[in-house]
PDB file of N, CA and C in Angstrom:
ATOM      1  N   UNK A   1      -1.520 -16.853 -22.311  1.00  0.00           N
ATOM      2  CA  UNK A   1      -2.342 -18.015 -22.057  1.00  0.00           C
ATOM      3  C   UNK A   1      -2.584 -18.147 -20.556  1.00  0.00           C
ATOM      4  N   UNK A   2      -3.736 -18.012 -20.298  1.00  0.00           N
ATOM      5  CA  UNK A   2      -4.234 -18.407 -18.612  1.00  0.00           C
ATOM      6  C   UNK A   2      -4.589 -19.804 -18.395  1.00  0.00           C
ATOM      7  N   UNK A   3      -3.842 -20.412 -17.197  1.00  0.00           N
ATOM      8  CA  UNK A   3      -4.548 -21.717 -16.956  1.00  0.00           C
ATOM      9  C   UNK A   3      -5.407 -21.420 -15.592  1.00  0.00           C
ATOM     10  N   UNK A   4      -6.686 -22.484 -15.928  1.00  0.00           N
ATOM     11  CA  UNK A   4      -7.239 -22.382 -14.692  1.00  0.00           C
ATOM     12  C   UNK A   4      -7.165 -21.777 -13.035  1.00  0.00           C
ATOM     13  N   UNK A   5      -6.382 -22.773 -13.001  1.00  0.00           N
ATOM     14  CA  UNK A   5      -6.143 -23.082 -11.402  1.00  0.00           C
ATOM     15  C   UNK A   5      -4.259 -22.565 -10.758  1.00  0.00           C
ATOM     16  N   UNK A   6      -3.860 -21.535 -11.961  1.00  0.00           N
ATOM     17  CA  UNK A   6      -2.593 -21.003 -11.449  1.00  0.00           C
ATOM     18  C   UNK A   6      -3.376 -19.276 -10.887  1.00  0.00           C
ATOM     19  N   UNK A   7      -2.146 -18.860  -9.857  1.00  0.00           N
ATOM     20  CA  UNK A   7      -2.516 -17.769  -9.748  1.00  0.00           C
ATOM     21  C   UNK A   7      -1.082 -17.168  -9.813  1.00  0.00           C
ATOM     22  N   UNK A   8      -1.200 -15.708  -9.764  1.00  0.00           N
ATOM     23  CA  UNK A   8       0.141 -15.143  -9.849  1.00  0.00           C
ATOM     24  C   UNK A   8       0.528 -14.030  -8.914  1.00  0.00           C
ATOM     25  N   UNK A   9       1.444 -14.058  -8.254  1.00  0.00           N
ATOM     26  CA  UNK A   9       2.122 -13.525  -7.064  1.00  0.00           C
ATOM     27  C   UNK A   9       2.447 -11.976  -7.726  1.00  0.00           C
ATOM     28  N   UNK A  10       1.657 -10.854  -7.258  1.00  0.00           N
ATOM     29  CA  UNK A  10       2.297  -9.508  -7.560  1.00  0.00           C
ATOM     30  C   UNK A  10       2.785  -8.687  -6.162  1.00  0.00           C
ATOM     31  N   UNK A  11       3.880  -8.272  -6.163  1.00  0.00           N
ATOM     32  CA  UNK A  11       4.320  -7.340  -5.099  1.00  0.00           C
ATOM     33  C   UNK A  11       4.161  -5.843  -5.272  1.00  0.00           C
ATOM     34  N   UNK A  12       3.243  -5.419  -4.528  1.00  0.00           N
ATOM     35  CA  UNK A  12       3.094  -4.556  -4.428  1.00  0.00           C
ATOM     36  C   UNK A  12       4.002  -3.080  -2.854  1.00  0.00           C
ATOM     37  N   UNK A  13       4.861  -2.178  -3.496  1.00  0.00           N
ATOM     38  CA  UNK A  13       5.678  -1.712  -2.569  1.00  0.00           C
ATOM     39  C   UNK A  13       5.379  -0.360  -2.382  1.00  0.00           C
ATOM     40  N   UNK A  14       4.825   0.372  -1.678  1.00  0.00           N
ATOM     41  CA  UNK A  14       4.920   1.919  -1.341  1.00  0.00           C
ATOM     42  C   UNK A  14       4.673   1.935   0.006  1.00  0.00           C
ATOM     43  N   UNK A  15       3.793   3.283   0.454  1.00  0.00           N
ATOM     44  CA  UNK A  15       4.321   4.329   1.593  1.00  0.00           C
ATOM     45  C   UNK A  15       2.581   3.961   2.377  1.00  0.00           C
ATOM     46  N   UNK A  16       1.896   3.040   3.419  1.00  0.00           N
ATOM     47  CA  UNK A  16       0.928   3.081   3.928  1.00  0.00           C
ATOM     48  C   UNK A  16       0.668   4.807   4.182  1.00  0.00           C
ATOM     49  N   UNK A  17      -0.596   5.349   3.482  1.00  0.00           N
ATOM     50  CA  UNK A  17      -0.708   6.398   3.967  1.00  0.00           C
ATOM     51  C   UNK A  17      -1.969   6.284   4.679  1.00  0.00           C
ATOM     52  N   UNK A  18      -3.041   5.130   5.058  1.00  0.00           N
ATOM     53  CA  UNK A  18      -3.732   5.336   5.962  1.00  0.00           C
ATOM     54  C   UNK A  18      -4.419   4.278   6.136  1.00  0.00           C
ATOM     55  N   UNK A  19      -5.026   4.134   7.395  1.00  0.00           N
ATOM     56  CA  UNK A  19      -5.382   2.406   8.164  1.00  0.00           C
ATOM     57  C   UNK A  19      -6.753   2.937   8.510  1.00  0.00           C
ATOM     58  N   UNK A  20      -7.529   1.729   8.430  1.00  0.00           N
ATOM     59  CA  UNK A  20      -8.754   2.387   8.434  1.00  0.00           C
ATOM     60  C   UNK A  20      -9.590   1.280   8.826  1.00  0.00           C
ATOM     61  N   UNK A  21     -10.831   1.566  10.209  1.00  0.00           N
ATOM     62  CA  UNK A  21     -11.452   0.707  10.967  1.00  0.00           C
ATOM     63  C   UNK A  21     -10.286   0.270  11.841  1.00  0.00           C
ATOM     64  N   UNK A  22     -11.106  -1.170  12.748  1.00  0.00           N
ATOM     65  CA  UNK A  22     -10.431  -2.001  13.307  1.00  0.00           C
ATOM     66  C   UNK A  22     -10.767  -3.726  13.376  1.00  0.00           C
ATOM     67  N   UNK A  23      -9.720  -4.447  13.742  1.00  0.00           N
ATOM     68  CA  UNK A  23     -10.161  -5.746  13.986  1.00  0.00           C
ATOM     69  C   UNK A  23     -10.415  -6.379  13.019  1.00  0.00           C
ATOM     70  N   UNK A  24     -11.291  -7.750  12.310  1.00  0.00           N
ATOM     71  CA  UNK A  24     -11.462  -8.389  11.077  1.00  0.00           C
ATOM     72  C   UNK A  24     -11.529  -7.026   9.900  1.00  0.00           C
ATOM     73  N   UNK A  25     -12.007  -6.148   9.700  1.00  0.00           N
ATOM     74  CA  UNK A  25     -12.312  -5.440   8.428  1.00  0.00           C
ATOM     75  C   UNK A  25     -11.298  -4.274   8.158  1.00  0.00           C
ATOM     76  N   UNK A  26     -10.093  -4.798   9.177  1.00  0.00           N
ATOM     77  CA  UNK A  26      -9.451  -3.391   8.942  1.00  0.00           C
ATOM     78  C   UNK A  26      -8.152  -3.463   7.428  1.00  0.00           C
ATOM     79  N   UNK A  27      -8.179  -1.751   6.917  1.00  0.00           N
ATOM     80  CA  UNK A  27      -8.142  -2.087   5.326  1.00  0.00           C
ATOM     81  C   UNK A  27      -7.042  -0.677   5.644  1.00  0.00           C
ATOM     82  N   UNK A  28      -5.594  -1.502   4.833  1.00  0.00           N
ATOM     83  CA  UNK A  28      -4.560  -0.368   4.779  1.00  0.00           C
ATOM     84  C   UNK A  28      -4.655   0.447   3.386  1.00  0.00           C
ATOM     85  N   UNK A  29      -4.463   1.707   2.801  1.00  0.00           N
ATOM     86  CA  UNK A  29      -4.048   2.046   1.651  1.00  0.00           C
ATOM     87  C   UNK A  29      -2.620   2.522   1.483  1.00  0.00           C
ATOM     88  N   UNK A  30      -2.269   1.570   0.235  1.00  0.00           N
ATOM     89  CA  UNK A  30      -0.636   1.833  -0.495  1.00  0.00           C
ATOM     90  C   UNK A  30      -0.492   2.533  -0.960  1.00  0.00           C
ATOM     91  N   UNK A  31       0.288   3.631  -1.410  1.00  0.00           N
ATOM     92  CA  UNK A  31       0.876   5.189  -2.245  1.00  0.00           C
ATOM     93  C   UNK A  31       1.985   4.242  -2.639  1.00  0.00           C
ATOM     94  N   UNK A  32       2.045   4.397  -4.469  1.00  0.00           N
ATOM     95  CA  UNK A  32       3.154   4.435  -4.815  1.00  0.00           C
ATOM     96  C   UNK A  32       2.792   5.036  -6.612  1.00  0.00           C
ATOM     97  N   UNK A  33       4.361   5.612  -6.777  1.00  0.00           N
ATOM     98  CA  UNK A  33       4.156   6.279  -7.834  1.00  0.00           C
ATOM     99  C   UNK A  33       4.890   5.294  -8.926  1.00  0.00           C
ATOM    100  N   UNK A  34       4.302   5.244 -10.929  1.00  0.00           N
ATOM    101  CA  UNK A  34       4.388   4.170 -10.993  1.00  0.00           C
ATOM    102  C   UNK A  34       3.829   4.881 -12.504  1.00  0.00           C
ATOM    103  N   UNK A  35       5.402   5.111 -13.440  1.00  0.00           N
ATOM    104  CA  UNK A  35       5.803   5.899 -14.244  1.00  0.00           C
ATOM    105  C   UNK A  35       5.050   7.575 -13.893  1.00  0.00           C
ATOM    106  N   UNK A  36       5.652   7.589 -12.941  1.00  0.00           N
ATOM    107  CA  UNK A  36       5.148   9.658 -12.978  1.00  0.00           C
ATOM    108  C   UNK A  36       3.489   9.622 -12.393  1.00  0.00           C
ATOM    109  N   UNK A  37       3.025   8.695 -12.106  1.00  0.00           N
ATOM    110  CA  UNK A  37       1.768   8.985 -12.050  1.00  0.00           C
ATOM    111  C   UNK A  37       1.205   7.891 -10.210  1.00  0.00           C
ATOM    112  N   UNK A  38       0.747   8.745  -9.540  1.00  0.00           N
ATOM    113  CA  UNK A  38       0.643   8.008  -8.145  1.00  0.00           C
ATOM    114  C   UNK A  38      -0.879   6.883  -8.195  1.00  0.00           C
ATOM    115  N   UNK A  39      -0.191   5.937  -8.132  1.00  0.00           N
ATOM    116  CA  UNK A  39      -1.414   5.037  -7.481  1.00  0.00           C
ATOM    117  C   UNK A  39      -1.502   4.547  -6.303  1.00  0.00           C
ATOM    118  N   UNK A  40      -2.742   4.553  -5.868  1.00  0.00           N
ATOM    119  CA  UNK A  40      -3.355   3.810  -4.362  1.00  0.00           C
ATOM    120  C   UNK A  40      -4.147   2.393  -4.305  1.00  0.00           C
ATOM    121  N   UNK A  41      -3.984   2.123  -3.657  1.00  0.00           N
ATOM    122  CA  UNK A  41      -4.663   0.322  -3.704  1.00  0.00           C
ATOM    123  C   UNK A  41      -4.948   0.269  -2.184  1.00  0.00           C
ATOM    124  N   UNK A  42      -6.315  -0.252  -2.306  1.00  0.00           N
ATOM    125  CA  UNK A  42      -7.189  -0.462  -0.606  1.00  0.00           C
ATOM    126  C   UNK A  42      -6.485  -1.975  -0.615  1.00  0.00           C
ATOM    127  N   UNK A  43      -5.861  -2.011   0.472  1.00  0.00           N
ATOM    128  CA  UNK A  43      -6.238  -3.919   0.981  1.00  0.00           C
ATOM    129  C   UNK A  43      -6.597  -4.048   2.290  1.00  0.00           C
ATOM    130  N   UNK A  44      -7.266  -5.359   2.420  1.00  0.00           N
ATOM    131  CA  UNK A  44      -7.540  -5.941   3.539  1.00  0.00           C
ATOM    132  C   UNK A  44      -7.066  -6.522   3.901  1.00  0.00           C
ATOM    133  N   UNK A  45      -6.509  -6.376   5.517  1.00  0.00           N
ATOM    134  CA  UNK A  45      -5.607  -6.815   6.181  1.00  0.00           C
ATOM    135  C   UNK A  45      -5.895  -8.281   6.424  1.00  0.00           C
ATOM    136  N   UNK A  46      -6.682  -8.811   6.759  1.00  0.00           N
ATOM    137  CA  UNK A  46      -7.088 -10.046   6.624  1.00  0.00           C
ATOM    138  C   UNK A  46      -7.453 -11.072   5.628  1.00  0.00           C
ATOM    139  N   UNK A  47      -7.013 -10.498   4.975  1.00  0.00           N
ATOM    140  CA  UNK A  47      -7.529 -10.972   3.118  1.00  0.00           C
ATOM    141  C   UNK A  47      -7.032 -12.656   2.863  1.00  0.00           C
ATOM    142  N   UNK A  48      -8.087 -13.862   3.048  1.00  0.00           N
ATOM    143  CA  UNK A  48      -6.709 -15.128   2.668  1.00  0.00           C
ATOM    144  C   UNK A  48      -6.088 -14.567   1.139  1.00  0.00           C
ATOM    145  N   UNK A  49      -6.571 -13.839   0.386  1.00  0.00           N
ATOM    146  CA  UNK A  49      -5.474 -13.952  -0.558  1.00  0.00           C
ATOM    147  C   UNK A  49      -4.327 -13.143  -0.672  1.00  0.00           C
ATOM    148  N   UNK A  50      -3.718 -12.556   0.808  1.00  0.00           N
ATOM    149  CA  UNK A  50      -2.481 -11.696   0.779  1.00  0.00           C
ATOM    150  C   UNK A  50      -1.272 -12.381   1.569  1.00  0.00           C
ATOM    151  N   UNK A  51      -0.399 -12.859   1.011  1.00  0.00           N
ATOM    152  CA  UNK A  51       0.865 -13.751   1.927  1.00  0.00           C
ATOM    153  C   UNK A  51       0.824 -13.658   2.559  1.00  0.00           C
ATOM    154  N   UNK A  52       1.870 -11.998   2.639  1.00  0.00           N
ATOM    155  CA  UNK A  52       2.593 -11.368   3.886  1.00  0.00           C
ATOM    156  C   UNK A  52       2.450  -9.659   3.504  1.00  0.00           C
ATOM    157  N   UNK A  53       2.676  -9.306   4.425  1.00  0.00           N
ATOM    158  CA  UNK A  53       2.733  -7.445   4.822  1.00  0.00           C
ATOM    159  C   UNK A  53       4.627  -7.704   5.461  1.00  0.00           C
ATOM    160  N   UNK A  54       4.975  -6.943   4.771  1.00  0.00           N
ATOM    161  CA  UNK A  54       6.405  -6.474   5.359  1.00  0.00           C
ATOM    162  C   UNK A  54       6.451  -5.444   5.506  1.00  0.00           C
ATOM    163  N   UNK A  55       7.129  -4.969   6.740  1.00  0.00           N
ATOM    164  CA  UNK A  55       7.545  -3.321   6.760  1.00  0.00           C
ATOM    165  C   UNK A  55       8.781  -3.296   6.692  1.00  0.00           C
ATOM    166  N   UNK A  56       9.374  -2.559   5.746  1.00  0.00           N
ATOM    167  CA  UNK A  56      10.745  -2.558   5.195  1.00  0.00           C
ATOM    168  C   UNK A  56      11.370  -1.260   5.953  1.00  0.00           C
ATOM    169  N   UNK A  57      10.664  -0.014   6.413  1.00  0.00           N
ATOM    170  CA  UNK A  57      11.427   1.203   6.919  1.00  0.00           C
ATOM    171  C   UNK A  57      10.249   1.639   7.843  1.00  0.00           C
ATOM    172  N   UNK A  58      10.261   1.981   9.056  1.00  0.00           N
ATOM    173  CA  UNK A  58       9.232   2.711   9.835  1.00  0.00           C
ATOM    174  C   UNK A  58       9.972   3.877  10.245  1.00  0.00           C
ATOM    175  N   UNK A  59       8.968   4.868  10.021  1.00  0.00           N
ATOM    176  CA  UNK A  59       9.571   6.166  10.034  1.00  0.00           C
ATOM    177  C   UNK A  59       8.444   6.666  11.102  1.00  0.00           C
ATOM    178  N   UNK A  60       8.444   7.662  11.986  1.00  0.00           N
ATOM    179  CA  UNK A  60       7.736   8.339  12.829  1.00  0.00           C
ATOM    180  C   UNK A  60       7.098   9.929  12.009  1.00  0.00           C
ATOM    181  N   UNK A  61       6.187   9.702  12.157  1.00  0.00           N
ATOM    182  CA  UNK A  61       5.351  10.891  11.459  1.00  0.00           C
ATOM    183  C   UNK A  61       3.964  11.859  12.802  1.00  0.00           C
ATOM    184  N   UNK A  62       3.743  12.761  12.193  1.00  0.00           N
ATOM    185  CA  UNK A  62       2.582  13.236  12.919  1.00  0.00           C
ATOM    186  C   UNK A  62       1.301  13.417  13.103  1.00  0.00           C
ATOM    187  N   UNK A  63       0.920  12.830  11.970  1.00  0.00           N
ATOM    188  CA  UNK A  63      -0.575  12.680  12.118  1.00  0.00           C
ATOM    189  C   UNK A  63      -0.872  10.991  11.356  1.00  0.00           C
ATOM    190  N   UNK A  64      -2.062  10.884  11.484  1.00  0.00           N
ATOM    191  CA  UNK A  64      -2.844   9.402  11.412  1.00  0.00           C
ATOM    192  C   UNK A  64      -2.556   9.046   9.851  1.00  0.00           C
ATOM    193  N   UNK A  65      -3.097  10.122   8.930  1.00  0.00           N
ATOM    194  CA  UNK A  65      -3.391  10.096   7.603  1.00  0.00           C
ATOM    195  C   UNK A  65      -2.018  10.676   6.669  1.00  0.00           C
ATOM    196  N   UNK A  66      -2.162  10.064   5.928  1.00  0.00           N
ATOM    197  CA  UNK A  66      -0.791  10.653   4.881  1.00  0.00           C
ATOM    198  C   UNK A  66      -1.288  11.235   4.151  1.00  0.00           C
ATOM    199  N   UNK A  67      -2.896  12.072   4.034  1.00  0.00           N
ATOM    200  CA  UNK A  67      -3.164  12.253   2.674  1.00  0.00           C
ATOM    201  C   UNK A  67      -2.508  13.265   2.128  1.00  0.00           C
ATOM    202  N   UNK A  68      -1.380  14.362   2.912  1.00  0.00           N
ATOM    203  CA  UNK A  68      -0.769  15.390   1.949  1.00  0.00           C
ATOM    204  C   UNK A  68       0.319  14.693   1.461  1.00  0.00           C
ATOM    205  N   UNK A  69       0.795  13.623   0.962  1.00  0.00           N
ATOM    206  CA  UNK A  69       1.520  12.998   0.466  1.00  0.00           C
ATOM    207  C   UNK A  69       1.191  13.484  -1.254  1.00  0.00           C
ATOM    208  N   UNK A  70      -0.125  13.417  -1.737  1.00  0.00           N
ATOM    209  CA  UNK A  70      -0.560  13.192  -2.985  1.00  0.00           C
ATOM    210  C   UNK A  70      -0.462  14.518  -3.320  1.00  0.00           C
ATOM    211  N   UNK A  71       0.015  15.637  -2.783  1.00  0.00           N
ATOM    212  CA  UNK A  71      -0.135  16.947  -3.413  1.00  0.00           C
ATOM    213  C   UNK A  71       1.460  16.834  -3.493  1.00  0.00           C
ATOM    214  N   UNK A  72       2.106  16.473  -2.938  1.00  0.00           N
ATOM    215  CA  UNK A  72       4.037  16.575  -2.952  1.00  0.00           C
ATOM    216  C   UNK A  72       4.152  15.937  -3.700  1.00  0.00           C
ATOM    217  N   UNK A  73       5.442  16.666  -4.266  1.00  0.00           N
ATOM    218  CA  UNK A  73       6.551  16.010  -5.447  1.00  0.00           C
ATOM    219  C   UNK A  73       6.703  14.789  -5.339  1.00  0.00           C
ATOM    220  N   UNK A  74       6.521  13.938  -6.450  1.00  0.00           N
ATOM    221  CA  UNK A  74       6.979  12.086  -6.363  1.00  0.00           C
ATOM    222  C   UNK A  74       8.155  11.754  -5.445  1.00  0.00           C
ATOM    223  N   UNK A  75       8.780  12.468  -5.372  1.00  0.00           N
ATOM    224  CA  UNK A  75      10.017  12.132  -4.571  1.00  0.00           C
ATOM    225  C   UNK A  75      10.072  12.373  -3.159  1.00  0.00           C
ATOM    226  N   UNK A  76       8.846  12.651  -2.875  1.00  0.00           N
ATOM    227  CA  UNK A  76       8.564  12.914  -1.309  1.00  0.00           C
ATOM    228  C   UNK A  76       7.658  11.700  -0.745  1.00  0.00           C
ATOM    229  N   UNK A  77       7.212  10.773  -1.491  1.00  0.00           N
ATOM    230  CA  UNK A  77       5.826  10.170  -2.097  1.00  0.00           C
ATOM    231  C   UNK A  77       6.732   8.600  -2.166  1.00  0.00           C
ATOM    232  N   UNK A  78       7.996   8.986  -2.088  1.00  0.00           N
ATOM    233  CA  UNK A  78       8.637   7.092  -2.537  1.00  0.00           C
ATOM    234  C   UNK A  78       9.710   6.459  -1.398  1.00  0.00           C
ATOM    235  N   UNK A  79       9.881   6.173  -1.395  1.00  0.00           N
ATOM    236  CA  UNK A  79      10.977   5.455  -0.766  1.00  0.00           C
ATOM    237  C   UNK A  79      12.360   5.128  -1.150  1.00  0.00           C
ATOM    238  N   UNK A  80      13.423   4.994  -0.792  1.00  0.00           N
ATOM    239  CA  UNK A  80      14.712   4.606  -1.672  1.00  0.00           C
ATOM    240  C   UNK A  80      15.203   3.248  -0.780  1.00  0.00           C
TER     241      UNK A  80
END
């Protein structure tokens, strides 16, 4: 049953693999895998409908883009 005027809080947790633009329009994408199978989700960093952004682990990497993330094993792809 949906009521109107409730909304519902989902947390969403994986690995930013890439930031994109700058300033008002800039839009992160999430990697996370999610029964065996990897999904990505665009958000906007400025979005009123996003709480908060937490960074739970910053790790130092070498390039801008994560996209070889999606060819590696899930377990390279997650976090613990």
């Amino acid at each position: 049953m949906q009521r109107p005027n409730k909304r519902r809080l989902s947390l969403f947790k994986g690995i930013i693999i890439a930031k994109h633009k700058s300033g008002v329009h800039t839009t992160i994408r999430v990697r996370r895998i999610i029964a065996g199978v990897g999904v990505e989700i665009t958000f906007p960093i400025y979005s009123p409908r996003i709480k908060e952004i937490k960074v739970i682990r910053h790790k130092k990497v070498r390039r801008a883009k994560l996209y070889y993330l999606k060819h590696k094993l899930p377990r390279f792809s997650t976090f613990k």
